[in-house]
Protein backbone atom coordinates (compact mmCIF):
# COMPACT_ATOMS: atom_id res chain seq x y z
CA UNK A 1 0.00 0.00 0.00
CA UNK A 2 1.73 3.09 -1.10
CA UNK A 3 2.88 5.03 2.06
CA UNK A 4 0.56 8.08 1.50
CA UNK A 5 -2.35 5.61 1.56
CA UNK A 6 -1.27 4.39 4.91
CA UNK A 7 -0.54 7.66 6.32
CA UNK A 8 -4.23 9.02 5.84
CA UNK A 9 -5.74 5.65 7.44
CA UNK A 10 -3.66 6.47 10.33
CA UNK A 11 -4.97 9.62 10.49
CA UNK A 12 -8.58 8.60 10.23
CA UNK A 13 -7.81 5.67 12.78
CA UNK A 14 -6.37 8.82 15.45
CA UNK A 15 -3.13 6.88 15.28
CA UNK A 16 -1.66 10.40 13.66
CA UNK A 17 -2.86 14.05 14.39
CA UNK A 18 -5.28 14.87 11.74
CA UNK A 19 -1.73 18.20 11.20
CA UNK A 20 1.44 16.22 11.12
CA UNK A 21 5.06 17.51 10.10
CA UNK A 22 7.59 15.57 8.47
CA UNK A 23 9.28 14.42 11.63
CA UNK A 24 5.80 12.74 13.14
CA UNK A 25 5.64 10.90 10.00
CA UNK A 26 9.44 9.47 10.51
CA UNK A 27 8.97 8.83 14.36
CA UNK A 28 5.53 7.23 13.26
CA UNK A 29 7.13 5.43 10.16
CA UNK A 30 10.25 3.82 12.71
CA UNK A 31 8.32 3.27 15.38
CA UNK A 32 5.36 1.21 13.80
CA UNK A 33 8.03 -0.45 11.51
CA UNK A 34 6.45 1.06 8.42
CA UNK A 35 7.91 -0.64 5.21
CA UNK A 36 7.20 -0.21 1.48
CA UNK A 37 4.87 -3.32 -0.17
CA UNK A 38 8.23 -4.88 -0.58
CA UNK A 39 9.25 -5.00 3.05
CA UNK A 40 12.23 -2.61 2.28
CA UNK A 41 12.45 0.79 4.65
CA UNK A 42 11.54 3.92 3.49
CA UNK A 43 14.52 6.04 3.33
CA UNK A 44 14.37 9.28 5.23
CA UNK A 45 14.66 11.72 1.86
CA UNK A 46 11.42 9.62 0.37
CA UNK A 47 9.16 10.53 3.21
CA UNK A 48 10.17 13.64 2.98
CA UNK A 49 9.38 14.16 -1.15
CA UNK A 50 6.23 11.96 -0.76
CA UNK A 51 4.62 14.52 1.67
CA UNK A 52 6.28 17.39 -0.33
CA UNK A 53 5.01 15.91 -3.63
CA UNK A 54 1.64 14.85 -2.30
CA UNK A 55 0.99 18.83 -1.58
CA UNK A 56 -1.50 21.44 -3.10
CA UNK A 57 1.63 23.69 -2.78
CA UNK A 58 3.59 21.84 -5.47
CA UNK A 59 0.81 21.81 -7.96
CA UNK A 60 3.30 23.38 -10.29
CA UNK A 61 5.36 20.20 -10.42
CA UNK A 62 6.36 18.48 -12.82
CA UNK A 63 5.65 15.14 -10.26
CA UNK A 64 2.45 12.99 -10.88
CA UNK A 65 1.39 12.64 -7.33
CA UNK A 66 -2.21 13.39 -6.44
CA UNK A 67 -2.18 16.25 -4.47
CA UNK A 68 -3.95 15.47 -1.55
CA UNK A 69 -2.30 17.61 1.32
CA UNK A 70 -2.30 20.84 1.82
CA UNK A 71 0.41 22.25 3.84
CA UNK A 72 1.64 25.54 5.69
CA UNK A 73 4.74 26.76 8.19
CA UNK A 74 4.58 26.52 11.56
CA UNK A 75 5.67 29.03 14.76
CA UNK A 76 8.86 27.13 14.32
CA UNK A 77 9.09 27.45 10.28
CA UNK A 78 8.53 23.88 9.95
CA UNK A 79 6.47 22.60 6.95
CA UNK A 80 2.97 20.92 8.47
CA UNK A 81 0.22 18.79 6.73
CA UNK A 82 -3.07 17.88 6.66
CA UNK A 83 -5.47 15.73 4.30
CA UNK A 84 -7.60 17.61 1.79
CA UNK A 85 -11.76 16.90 2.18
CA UNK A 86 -12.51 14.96 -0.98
């Protein structure tokens, strides 16, 4: 199940904060033993483009992820997320 898929069950389950920041996603992806469909780790620098693609804020891209997050800087100019209605 592709990791973004997983991340927004988590959310809906309350096993995420409905706003999450890179680093809750890591913590939440090493903690929980998170693995691609091929039971391979996700390396730090793909969590980090998969949330970054995945946003409203890089419709511009030239990526084909969905963009299903939108996203905003926090008090300490960190990049937060949250899911999109649909």
């Amino acid at each position: 199940m592709p990791l973004i898929k997983q991340i927004r069950e988590a959310v809906n389950s309350g096993a995420l904060n409905h706003v999450f920041t890179t680093q809750d996603i890591k913590l939440w992806v090493s903690v929980n033993n998170i693995t691609k469909d091929d039971g391979e780790q996700f390396a730090e620098p793909s969590i980090t483009s998969i949330l970054s693609n995945s946003s409203v804020k890089n419709a511009q891209s030239s990526n084909q992820n969905k963009k299903v997050l939108g996203c905003r800087e926090n008090a300490e100019r960190k990049a937060e997320y949250w899911f999109l209605t649909e």
